[in-house]
Protein backbone atom coordinates (compact mmCIF):
# COMPACT_ATOMS: atom_id res chain seq x y z
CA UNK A 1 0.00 0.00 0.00
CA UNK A 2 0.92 3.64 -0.39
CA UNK A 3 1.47 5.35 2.90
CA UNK A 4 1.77 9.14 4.32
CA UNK A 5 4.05 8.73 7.28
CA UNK A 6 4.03 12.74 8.88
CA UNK A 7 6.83 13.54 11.14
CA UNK A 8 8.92 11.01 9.31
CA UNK A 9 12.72 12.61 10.59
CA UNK A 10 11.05 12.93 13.95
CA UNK A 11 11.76 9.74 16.63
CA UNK A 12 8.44 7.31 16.42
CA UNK A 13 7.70 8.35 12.57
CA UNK A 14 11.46 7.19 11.73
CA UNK A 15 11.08 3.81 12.95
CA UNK A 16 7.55 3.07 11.81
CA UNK A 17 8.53 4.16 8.23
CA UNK A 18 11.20 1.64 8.09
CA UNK A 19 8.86 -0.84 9.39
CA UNK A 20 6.31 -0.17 6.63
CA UNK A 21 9.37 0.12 4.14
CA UNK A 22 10.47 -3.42 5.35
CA UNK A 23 7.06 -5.18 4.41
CA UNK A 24 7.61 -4.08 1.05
CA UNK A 25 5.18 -0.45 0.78
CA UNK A 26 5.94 2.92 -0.02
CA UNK A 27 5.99 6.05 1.72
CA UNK A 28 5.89 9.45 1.54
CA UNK A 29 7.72 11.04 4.93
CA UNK A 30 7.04 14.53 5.32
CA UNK A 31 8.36 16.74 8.07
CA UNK A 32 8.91 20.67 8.57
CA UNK A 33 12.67 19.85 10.16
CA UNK A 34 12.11 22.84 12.68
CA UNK A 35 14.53 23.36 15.34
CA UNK A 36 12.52 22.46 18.42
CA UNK A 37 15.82 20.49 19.40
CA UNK A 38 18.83 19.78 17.40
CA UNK A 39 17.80 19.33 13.42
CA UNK A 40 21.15 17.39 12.70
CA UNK A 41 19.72 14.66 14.48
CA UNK A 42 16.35 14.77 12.34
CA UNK A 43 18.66 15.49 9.24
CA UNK A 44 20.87 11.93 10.49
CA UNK A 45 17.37 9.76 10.86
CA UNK A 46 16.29 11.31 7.36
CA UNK A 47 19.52 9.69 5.89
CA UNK A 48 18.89 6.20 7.07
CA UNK A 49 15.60 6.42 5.92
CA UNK A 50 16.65 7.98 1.89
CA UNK A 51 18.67 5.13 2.03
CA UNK A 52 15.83 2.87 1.62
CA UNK A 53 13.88 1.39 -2.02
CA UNK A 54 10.32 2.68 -1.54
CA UNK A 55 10.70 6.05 0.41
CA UNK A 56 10.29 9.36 -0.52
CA UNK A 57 10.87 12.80 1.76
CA UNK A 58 8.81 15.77 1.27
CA UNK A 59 9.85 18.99 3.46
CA UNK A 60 6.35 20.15 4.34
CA UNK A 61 4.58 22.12 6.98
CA UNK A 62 1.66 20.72 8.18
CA UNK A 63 -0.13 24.19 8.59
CA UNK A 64 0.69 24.71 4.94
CA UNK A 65 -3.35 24.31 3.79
CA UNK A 66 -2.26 24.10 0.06
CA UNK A 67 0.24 22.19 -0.04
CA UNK A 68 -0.96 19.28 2.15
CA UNK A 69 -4.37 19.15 0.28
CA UNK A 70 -1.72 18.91 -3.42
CA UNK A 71 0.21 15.93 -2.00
CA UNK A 72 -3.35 14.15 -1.10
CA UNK A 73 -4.31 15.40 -4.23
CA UNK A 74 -1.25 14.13 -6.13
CA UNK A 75 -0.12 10.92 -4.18
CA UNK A 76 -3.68 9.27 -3.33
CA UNK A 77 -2.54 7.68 0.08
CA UNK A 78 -4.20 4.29 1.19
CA UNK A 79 -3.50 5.07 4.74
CA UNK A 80 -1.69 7.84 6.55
CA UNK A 81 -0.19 7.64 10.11
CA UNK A 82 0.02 11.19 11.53
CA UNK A 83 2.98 11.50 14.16
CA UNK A 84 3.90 15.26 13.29
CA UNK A 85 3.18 17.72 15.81
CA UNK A 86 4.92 20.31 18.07
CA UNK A 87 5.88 18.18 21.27
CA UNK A 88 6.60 19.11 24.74
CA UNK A 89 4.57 20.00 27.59
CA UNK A 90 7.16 22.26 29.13
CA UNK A 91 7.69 24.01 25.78
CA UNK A 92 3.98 25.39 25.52
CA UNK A 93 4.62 27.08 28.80
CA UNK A 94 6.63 29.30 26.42
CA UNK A 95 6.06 29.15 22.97
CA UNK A 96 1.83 28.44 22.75
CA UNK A 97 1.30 29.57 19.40
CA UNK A 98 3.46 26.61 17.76
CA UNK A 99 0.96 24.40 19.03
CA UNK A 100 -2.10 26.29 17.30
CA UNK A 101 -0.08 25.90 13.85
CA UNK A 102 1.17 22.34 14.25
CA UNK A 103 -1.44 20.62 16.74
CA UNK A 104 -4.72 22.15 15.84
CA UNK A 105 -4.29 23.38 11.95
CA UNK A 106 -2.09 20.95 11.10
CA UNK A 107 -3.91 18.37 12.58
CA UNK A 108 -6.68 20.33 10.43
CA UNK A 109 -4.93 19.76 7.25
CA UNK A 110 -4.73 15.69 7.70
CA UNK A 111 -8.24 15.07 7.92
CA UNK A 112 -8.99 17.44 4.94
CA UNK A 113 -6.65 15.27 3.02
CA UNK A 114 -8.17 12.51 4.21
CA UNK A 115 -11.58 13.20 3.90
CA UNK A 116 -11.24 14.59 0.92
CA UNK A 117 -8.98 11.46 -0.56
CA UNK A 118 -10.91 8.47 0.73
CA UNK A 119 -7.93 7.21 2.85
CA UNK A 120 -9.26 4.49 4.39
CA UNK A 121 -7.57 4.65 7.74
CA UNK A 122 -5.97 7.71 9.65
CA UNK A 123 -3.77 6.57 12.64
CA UNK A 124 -3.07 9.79 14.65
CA UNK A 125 -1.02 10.56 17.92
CA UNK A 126 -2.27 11.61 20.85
CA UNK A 127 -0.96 11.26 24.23
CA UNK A 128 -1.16 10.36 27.98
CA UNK A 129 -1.44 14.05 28.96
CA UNK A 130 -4.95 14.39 27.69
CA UNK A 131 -5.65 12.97 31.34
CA UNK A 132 -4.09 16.16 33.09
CA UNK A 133 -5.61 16.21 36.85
CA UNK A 134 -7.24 12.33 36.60
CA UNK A 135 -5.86 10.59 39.80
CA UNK A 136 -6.94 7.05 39.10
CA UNK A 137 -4.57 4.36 37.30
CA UNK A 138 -5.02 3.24 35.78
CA UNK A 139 -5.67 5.88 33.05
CA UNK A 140 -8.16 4.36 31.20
CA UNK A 141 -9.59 5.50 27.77
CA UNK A 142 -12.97 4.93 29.78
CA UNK A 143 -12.01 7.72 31.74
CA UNK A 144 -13.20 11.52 31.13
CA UNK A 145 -10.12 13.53 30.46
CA UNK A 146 -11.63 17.14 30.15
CA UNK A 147 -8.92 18.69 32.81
CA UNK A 148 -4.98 19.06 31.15
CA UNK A 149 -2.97 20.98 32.55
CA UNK A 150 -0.61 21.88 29.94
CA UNK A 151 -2.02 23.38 26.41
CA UNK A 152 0.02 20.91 24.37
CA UNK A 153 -2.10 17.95 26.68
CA UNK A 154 -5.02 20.65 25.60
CA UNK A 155 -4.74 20.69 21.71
CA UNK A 156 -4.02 16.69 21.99
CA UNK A 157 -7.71 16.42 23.13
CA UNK A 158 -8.42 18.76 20.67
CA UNK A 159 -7.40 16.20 17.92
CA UNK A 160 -9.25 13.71 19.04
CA UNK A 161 -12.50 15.63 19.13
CA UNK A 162 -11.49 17.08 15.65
CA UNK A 163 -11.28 13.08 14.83
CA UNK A 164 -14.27 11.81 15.97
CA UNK A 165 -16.27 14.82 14.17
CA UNK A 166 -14.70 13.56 10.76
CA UNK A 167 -15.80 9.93 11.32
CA UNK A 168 -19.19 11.38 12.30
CA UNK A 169 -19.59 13.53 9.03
CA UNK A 170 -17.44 11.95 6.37
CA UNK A 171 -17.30 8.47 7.70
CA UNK A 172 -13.44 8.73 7.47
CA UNK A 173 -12.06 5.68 9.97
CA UNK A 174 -9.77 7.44 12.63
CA UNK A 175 -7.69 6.10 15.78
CA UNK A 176 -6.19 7.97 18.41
CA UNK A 177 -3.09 6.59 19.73
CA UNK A 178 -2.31 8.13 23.26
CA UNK A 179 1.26 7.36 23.66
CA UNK A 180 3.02 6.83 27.22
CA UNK A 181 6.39 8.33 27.67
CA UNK A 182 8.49 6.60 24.99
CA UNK A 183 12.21 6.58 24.82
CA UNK A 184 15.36 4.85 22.61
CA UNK A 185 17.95 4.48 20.13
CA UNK A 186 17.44 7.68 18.08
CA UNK A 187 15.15 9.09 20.83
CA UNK A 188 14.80 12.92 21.42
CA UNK A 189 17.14 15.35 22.79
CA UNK A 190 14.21 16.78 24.86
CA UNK A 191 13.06 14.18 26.91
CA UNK A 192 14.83 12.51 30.42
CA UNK A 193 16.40 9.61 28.85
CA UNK A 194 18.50 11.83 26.64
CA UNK A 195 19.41 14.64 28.82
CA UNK A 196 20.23 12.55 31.46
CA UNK A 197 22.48 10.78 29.69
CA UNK A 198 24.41 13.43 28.18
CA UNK A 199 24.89 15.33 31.44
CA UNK A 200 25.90 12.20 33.40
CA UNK A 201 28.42 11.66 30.30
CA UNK A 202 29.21 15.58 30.77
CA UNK A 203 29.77 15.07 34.58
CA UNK A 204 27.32 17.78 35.06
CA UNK A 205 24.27 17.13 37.11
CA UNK A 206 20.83 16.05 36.38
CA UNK A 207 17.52 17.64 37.32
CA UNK A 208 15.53 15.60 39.50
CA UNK A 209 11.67 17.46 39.53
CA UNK A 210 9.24 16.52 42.46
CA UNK A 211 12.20 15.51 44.77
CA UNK A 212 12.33 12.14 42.43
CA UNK A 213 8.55 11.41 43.70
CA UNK A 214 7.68 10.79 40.12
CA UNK A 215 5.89 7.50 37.97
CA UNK A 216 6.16 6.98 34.60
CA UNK A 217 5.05 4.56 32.15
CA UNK A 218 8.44 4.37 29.76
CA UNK A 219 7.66 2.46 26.58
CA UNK A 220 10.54 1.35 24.59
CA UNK A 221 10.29 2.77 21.03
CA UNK A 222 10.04 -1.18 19.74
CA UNK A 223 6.94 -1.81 21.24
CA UNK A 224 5.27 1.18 20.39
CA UNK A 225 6.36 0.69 16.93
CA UNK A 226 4.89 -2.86 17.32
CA UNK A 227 1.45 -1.16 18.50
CA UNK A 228 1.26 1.20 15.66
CA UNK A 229 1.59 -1.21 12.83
CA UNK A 230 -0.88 -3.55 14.31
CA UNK A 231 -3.50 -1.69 15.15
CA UNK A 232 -3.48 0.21 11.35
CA UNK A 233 -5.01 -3.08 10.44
CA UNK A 234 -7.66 -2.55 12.59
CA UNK A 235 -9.67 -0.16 11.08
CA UNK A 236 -12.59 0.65 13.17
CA UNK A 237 -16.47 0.49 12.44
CA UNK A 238 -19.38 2.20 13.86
CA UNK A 239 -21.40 0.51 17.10
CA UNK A 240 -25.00 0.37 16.23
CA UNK A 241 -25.76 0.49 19.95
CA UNK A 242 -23.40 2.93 21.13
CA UNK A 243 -24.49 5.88 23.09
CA UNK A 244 -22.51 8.75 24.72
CA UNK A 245 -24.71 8.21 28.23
CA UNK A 246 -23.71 4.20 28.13
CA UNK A 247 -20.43 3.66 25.72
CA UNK A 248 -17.14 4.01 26.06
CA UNK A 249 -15.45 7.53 25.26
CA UNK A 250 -13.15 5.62 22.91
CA UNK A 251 -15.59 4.01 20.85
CA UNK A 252 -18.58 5.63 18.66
CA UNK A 253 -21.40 5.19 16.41
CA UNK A 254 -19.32 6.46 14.22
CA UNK A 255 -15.80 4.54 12.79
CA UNK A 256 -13.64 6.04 15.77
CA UNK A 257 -11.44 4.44 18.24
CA UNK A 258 -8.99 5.82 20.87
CA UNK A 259 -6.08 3.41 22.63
CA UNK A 260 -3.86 3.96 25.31
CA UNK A 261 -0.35 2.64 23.45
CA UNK A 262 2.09 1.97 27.17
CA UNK A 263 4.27 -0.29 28.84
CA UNK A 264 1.36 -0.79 31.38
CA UNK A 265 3.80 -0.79 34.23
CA UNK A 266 5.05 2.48 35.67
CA UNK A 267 8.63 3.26 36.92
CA UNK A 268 9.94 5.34 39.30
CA UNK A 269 12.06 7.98 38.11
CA UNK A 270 14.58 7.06 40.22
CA UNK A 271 14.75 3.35 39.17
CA UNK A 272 14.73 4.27 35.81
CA UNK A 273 17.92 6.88 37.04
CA UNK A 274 19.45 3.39 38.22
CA UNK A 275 19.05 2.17 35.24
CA UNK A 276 20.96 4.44 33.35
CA UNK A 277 23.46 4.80 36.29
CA UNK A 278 24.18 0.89 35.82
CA UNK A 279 24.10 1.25 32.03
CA UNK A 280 26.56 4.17 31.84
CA UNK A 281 28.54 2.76 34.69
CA UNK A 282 28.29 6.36 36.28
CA UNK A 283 26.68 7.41 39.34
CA UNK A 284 24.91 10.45 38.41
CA UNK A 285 24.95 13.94 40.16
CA UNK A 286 21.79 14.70 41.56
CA UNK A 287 19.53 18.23 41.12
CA UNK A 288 16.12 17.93 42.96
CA UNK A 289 13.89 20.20 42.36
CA UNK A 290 10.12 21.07 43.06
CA UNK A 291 7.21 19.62 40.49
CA UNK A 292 7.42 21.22 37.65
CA UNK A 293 4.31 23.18 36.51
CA UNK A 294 2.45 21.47 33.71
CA UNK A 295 3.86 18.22 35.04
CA UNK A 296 1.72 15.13 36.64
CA UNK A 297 2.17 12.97 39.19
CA UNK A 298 2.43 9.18 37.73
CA UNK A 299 1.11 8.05 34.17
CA UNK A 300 0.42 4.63 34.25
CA UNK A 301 -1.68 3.26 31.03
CA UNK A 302 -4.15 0.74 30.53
CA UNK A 303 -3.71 -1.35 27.53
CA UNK A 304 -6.31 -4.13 27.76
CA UNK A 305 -8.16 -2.61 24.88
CA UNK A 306 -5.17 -2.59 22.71
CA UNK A 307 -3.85 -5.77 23.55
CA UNK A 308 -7.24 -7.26 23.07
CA UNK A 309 -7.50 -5.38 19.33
CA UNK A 310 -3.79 -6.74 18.36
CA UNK A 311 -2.47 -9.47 20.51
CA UNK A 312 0.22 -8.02 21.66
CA UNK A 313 1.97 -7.18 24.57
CA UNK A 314 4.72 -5.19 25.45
CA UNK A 315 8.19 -6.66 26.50
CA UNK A 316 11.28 -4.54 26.75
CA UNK A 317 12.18 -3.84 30.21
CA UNK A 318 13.24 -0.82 31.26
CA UNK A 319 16.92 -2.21 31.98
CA UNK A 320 17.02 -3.59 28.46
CA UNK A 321 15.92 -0.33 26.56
CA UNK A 322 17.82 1.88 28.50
CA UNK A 323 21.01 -0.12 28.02
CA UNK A 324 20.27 -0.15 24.33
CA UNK A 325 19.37 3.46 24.41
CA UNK A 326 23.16 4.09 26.03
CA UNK A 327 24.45 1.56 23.39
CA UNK A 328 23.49 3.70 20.23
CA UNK A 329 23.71 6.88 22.13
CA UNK A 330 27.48 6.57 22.76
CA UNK A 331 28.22 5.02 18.87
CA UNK A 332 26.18 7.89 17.43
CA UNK A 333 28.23 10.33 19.48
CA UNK A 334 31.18 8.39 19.34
């Protein structure tokens, strides 16, 4: 089939175009290559991927209304899996308007495309901050998530409302993909993993927010990868009995679906800073520091749902991936 993978030089859409390239379709990769964090990086992932029979790169903005409805136009996509978007909760602190252009109109853009291109299935991220000030785990797609506390968790539950609207009027299949923390080989600069290790490398200390009172759910990038192509084969369909007073907020009458896409097995921050201490052979230097604003608690997802829709079930440990994640990360760096 003939694929649009968006945010192809960014870290998920990098891997899951190889994996599409691998079973033998094509895809278009289009990303904006913006400097949000270091574009050599994007610019190295890019060149793995132009290395590869069956892949073509497009530098394209997705709030660019005319020239994302020409390449639907021109390329007539089976399906498209949408991983562009302007990332980082901390960063909409300070720069909010970058996610109006990228989250919400580019977002926008896609399901014109689609819509207006029969795709037959658009696989979109969103992510585990859409549940903001929910305290039970845990999260649940069940669960109302109409308090973020960060706009970038805002405009991510702004997609999938934009999402289920499409399905509603145009019939145009769409599933929401909430990811949960994911880190790697080729991972980005911005998140823990990364910064962490280059500090600890640096011999300069690490920031430790909360007092190292923190959860997450860290997802290696293989089994999110793994997620993502199985569940683009699932394309949903309508429930005749569904209701909004007695059905699920991930399911519809119309051909709409939301997963959460985790580990299903949260880590303390400071085992996972063990983890990278025993991978690195380093003991790191230590910053704490008050929460963060923006920031939660513990994310801890649910996957039933997904597991039961693809048979699969996550299984890199957090030891594992982070000693991979140090394994590339010093080769890359040298």
């Amino acid at each position: 089939m003939h694929y649009l993978v968006t945010g192809a030089a960014g870290f998920i859409g990098f891997f899951v175009a190889q994996r599409l390239i691998a079973q033998g379709h094509t895809v278009v990769g289009i990303d904006n290559l913006n400097d949000y964090y270091d574009v050599s990086l994007k610019q190295a992932r890019l060149s793995e991927l132009n290395k590869l029979n069956g892949f073509t790169f497009i530098e394209l903005d997705l709030a660019n209304r005319e020239g994302i409805a020409t390449l639907f136009a021109e390329q007539k996509f089976n399906r498209v899996i949408h991983l562009a978007a302007q990332a980082g909760v901390r960063y909409s602190l300070e720069n909010p308007l970058a996610y109006a252009d990228s989250n919400l109109i580019g977002h926008l853009t896609i399901l014109e495309g689609c819509r207006n291109n029969k795709v037959e299935h658009l696989v979109y991220a969103s992510s585990s901050s859409v549940y903001g000030l929910n305290s039970k785990t845990p999260f649940a797609t069940s669960d109302s998530v109409d308090h973020p506390v960060s706009l970038y968790a805002a405009s991510k539950k702004a997609n999938e409302l934009m999402s289920h609207t499409y399905s509603h009027l145009y019939n145009v299949p769409t599933t929401g993909l909430r990811f949960f923390t994911v880190y790697g080989p080729w991972g980005r600069p911005d998140m823990a993993l990364f910064k962490f290790t280059k500090a600890i490398l640096n011999g300069e200390s690490i920031d430790i927010f909360n007092n190292g009172d923190l959860s997450r759910d860290f997802t290696y990038i293989d089994d999110i990868v793994e997620g993502i192509m199985r569940i683009q084969n699932v394309i949903p369909q309508g429930q005749n009995n569904w209701t909004p007073e007695t059905g699920s907020p991930a399911n519809s009458s119309a051909p709409y679906a939301l997963y959460n896409i985790g580990n299903g097995n949260p880590v303390k921050l400071m085992d996972f800073v063990s983890a990278l201490e025993n991978a690195l052979g380093i003991e790191a230097k230590k910053n704490f520091l008050p929460m963060q604003p923006g920031d939660v608690y513990q994310t801890y997802a649910e996957t039933k749902s997904l597991e039961a829709a693809t048979d699969y079930v996550p299984n890199v440990s957090v030891n594992d991936g982070v000693a991979r994640f140090v394994e590339w990360y010093k080769a890359f760096y040298h």
